[in-house]
PDB file of N, CA and C in Angstrom:
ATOM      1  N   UNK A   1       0.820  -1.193   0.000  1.00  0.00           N
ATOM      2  CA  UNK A   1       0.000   0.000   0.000  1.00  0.00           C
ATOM      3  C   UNK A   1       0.865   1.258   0.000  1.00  0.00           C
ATOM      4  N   UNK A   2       2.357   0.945   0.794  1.00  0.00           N
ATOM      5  CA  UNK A   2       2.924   2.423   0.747  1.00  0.00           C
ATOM      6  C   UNK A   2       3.530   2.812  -0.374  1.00  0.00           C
ATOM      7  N   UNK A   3       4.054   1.615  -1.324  1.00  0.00           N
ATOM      8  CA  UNK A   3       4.410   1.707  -2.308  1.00  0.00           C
ATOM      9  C   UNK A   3       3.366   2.251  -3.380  1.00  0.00           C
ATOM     10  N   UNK A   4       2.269   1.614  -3.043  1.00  0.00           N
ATOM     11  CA  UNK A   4       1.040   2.446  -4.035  1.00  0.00           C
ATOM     12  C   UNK A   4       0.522   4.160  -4.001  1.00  0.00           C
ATOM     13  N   UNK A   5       1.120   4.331  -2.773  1.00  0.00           N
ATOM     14  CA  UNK A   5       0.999   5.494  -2.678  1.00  0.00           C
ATOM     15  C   UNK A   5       1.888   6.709  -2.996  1.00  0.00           C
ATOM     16  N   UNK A   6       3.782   6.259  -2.509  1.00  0.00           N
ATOM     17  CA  UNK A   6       4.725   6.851  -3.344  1.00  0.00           C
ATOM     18  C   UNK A   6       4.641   7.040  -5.051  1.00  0.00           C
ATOM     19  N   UNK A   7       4.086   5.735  -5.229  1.00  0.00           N
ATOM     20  CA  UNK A   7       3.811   5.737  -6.734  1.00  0.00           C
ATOM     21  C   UNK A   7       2.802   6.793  -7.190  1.00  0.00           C
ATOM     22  N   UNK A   8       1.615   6.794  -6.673  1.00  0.00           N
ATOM     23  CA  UNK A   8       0.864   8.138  -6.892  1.00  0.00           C
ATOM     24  C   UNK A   8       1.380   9.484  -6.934  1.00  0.00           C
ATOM     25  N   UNK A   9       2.088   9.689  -6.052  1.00  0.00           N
ATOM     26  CA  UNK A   9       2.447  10.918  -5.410  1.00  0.00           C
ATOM     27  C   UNK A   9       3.835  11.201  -6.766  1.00  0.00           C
ATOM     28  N   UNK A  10       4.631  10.467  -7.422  1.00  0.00           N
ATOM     29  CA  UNK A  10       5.197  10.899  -8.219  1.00  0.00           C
ATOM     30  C   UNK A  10       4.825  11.024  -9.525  1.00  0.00           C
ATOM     31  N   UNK A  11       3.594   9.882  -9.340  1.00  0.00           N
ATOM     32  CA  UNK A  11       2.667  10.429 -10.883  1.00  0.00           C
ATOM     33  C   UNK A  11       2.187  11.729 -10.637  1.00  0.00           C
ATOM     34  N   UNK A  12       1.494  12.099  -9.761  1.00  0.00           N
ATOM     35  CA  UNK A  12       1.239  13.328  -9.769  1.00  0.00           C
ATOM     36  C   UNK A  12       1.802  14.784  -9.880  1.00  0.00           C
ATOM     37  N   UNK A  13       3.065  14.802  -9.302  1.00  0.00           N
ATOM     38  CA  UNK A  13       4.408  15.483  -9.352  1.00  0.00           C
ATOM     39  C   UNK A  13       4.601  15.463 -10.847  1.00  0.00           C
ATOM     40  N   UNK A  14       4.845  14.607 -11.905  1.00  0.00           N
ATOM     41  CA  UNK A  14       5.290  14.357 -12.849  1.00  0.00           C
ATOM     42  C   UNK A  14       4.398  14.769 -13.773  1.00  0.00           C
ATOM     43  N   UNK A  15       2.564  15.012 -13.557  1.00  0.00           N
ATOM     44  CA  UNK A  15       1.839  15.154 -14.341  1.00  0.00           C
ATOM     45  C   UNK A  15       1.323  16.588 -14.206  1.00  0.00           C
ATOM     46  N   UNK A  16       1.770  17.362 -13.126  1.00  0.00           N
ATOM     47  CA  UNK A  16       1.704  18.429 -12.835  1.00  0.00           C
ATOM     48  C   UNK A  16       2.730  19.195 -13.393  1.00  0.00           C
ATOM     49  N   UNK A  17       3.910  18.921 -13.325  1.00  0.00           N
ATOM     50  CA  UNK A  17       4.791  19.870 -14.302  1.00  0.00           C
ATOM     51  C   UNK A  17       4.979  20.848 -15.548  1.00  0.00           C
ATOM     52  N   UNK A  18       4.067  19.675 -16.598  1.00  0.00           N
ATOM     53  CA  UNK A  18       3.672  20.948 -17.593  1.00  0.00           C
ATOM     54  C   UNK A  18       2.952  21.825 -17.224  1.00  0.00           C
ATOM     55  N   UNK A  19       2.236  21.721 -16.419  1.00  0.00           N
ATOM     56  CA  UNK A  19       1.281  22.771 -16.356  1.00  0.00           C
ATOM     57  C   UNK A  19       1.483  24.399 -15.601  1.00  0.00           C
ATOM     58  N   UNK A  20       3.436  23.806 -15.261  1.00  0.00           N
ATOM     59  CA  UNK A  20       3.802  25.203 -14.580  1.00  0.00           C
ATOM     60  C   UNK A  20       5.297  26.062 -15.545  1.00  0.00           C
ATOM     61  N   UNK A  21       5.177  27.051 -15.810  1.00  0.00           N
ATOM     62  CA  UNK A  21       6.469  27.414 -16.368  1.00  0.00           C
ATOM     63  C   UNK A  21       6.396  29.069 -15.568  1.00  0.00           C
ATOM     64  N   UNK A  22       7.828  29.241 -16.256  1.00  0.00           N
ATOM     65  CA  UNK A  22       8.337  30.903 -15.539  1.00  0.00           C
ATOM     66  C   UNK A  22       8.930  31.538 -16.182  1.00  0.00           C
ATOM     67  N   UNK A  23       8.736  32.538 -16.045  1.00  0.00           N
ATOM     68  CA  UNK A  23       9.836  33.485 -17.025  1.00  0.00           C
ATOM     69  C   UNK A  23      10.623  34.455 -15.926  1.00  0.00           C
ATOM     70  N   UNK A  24      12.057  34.608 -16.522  1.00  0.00           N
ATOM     71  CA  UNK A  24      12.844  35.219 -14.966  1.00  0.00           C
ATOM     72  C   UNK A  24      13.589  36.297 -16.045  1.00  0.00           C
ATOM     73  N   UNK A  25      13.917  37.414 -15.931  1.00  0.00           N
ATOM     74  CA  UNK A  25      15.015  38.152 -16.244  1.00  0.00           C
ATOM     75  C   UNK A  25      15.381  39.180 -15.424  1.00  0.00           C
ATOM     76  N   UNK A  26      16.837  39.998 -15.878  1.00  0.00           N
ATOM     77  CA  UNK A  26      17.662  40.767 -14.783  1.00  0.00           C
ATOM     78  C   UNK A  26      16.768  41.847 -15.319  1.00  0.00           C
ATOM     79  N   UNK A  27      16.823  42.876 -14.165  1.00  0.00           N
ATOM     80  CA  UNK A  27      16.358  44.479 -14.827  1.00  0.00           C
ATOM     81  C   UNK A  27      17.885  45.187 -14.194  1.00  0.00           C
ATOM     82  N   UNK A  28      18.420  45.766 -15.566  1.00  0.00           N
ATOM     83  CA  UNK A  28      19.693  46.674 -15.505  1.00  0.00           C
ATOM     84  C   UNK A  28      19.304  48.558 -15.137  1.00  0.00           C
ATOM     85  N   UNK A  29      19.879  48.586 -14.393  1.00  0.00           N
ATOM     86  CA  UNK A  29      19.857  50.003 -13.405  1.00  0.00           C
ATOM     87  C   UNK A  29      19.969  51.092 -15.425  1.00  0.00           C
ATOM     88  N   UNK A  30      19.337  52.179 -14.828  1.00  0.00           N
ATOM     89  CA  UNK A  30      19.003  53.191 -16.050  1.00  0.00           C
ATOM     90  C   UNK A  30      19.199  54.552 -15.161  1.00  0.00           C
ATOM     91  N   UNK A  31      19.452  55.741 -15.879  1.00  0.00           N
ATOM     92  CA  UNK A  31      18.380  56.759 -15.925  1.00  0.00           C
ATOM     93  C   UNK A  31      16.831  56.578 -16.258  1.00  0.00           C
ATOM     94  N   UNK A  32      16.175  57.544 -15.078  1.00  0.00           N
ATOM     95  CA  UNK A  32      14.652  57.276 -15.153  1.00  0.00           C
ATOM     96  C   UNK A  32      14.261  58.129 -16.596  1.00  0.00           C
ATOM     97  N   UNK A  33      14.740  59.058 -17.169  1.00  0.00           N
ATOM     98  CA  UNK A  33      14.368  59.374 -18.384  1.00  0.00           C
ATOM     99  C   UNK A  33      14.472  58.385 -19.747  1.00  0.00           C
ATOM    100  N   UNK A  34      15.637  57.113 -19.224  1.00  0.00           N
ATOM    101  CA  UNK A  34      15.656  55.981 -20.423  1.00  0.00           C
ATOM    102  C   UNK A  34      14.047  54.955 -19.996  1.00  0.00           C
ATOM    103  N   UNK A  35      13.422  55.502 -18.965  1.00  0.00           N
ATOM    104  CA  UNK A  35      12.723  53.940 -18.437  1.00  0.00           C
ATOM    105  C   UNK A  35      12.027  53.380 -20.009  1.00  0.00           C
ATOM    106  N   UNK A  36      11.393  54.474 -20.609  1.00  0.00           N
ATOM    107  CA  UNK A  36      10.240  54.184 -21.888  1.00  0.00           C
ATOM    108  C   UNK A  36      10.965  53.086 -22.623  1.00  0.00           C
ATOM    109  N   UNK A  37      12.332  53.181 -23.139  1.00  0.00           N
ATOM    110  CA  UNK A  37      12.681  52.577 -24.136  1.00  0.00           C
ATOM    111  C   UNK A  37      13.545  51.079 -23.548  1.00  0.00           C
ATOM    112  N   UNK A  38      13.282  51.216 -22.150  1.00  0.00           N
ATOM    113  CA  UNK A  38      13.754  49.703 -21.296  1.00  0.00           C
ATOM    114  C   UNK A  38      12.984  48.931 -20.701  1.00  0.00           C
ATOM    115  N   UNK A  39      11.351  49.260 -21.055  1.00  0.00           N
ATOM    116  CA  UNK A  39      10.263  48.808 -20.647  1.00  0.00           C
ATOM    117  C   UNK A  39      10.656  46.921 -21.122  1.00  0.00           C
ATOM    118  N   UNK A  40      10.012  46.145 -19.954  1.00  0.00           N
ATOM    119  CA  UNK A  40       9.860  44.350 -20.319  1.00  0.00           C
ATOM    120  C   UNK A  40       8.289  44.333 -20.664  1.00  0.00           C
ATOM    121  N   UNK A  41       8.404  43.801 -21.198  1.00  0.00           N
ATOM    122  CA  UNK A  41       6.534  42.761 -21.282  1.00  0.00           C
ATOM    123  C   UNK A  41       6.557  41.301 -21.813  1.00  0.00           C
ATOM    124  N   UNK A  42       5.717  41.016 -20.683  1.00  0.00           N
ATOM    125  CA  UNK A  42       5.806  39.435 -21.087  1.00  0.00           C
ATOM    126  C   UNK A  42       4.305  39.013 -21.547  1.00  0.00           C
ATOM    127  N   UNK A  43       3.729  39.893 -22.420  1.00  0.00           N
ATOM    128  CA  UNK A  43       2.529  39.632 -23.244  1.00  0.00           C
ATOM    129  C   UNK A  43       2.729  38.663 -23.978  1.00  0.00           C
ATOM    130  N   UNK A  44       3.742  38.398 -24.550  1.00  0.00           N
ATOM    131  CA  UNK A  44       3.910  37.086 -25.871  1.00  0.00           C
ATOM    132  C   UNK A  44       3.994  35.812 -25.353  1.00  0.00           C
ATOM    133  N   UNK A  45       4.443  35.539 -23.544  1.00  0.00           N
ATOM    134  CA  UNK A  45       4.277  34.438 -22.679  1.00  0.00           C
ATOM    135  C   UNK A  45       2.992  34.139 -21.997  1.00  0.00           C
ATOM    136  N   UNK A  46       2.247  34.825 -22.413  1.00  0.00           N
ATOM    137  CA  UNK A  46       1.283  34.699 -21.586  1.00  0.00           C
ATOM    138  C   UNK A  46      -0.201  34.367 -22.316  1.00  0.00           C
ATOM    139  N   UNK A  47      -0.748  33.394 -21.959  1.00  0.00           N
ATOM    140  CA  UNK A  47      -2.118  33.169 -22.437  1.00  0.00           C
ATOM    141  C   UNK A  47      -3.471  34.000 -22.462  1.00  0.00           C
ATOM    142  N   UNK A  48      -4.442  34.134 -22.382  1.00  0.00           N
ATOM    143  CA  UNK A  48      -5.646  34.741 -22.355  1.00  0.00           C
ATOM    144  C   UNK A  48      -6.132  33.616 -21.335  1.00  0.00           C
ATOM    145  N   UNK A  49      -6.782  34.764 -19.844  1.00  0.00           N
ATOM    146  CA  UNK A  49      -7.196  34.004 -18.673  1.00  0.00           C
ATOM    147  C   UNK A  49      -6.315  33.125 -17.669  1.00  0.00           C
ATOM    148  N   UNK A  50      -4.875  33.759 -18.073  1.00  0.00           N
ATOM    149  CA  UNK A  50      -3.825  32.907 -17.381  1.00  0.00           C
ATOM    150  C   UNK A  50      -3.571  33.176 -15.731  1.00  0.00           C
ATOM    151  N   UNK A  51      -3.262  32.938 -14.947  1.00  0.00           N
ATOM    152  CA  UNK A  51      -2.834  33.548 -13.608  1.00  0.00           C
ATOM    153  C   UNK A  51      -1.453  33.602 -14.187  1.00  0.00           C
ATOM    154  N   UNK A  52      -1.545  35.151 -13.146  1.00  0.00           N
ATOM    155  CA  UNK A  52       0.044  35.557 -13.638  1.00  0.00           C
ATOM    156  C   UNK A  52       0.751  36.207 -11.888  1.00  0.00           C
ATOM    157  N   UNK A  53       1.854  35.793 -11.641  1.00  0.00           N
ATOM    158  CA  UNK A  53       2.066  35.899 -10.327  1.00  0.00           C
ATOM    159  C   UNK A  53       3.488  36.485 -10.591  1.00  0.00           C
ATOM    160  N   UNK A  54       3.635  37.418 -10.187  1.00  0.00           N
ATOM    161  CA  UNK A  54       5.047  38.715 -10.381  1.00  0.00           C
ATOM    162  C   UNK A  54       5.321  38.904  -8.731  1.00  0.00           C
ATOM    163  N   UNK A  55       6.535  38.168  -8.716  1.00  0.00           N
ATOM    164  CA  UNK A  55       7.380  38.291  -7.889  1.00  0.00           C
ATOM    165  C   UNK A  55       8.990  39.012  -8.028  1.00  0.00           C
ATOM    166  N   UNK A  56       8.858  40.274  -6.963  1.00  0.00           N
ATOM    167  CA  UNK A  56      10.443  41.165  -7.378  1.00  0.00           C
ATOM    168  C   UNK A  56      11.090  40.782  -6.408  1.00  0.00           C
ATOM    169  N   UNK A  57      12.205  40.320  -6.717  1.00  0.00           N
ATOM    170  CA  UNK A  57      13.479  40.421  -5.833  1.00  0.00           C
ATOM    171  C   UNK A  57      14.566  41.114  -5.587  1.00  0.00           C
ATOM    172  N   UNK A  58      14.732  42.158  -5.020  1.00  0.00           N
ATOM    173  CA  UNK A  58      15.567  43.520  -5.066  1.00  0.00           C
ATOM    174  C   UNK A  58      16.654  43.271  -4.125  1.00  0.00           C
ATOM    175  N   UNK A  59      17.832  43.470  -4.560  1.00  0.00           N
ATOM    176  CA  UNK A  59      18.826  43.494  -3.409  1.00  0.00           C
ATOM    177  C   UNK A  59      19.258  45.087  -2.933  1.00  0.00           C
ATOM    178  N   UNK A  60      18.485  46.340  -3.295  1.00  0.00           N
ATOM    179  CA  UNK A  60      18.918  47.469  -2.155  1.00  0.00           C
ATOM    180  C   UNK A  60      18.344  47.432  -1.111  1.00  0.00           C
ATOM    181  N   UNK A  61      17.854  48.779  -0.555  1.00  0.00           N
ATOM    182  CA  UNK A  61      17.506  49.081   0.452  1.00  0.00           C
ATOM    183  C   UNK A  61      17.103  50.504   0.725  1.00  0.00           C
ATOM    184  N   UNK A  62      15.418  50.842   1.900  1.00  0.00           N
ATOM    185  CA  UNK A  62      15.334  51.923   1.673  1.00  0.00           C
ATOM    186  C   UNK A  62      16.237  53.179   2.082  1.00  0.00           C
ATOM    187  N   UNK A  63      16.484  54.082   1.212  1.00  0.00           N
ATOM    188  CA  UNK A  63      17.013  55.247   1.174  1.00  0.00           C
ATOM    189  C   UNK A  63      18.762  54.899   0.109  1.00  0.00           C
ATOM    190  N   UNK A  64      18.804  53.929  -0.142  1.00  0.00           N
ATOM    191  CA  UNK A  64      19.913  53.699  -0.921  1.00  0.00           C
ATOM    192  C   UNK A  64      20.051  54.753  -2.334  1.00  0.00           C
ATOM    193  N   UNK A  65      18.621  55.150  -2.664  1.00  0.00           N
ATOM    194  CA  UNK A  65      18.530  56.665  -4.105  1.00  0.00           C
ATOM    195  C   UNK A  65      18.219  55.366  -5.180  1.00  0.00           C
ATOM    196  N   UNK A  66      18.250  54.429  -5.208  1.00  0.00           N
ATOM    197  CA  UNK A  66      17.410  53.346  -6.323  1.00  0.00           C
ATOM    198  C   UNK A  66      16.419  52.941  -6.344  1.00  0.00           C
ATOM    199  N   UNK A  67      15.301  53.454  -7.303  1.00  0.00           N
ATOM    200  CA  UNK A  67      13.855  52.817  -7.212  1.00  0.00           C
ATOM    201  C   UNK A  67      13.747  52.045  -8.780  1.00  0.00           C
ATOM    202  N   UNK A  68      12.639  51.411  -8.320  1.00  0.00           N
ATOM    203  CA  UNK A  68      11.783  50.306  -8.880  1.00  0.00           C
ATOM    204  C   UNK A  68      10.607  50.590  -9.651  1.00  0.00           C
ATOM    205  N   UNK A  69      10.337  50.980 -10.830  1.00  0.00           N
ATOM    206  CA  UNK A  69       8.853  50.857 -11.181  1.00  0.00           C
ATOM    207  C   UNK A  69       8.129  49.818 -11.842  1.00  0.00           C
ATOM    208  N   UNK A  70       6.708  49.420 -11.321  1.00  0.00           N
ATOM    209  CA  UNK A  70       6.604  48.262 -11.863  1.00  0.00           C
ATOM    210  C   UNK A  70       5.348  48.668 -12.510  1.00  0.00           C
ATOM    211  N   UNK A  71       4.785  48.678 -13.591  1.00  0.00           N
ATOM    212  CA  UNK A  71       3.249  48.288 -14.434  1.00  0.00           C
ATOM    213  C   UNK A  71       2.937  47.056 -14.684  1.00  0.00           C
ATOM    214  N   UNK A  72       1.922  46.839 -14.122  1.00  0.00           N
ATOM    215  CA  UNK A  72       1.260  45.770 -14.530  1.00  0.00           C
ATOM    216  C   UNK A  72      -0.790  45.654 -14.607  1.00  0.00           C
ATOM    217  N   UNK A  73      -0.408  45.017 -15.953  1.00  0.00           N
ATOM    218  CA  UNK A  73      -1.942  45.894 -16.596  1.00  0.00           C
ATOM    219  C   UNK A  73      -2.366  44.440 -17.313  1.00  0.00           C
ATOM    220  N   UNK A  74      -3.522  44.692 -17.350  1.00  0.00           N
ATOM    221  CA  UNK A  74      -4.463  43.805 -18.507  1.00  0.00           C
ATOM    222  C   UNK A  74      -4.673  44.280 -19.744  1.00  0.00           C
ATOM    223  N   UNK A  75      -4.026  43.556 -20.820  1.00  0.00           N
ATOM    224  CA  UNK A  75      -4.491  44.273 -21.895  1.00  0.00           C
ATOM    225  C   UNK A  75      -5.250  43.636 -23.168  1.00  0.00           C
ATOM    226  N   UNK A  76      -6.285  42.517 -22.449  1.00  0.00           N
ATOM    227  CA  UNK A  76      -6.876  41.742 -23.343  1.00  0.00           C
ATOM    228  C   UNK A  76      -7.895  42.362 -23.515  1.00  0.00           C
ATOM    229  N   UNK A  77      -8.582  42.358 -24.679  1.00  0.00           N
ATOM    230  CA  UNK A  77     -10.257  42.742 -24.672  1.00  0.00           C
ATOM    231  C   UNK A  77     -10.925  41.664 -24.449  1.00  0.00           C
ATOM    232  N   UNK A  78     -12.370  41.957 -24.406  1.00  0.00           N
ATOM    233  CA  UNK A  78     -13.004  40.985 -24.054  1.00  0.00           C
ATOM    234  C   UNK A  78     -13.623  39.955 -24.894  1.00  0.00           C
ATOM    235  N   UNK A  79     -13.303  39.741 -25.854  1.00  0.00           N
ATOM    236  CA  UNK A  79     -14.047  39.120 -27.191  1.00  0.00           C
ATOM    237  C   UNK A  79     -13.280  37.535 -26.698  1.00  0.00           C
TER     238      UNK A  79
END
């Protein structure tokens, strides 16, 4: 039985996988007057009705004079 159950538990692991991917890249420090033309979008990764979960990982700190801007928008219509 425990064996029937390890066995489950890695079918499941194994059948769950496609169904997760990520997209990761660096963001390189700018002048805030370059931001327009250093904008990311990950519209071309992304499906219609997808969950999309944006996680930042920053290594400053406050008052260090480096900020962060982030947009994040919907830009599907509804058809």
């Amino acid at each position: 039985m425990e064996l029937l159950l390890r066995f489950l538990q890695y079918f499941l692991l194994l059948a769950s996988i496609p169904l997760v991917s990520a997209l990761k890249f660096d963001i390189q420090a700018h002048p805030g007057h370059e931001s327009a033309k250093h904008e990311r979008c990950i519209r071309n990764f992304v499906a219609k009705d997808q969950l999309v979960v944006v996680t930042a990982i920053i290594s400053g700190h406050r008052g260090d004079g480096q900020m962060l801007n982030m947009h994040v928008s919907c830009l599907f219509s509804g058809t």
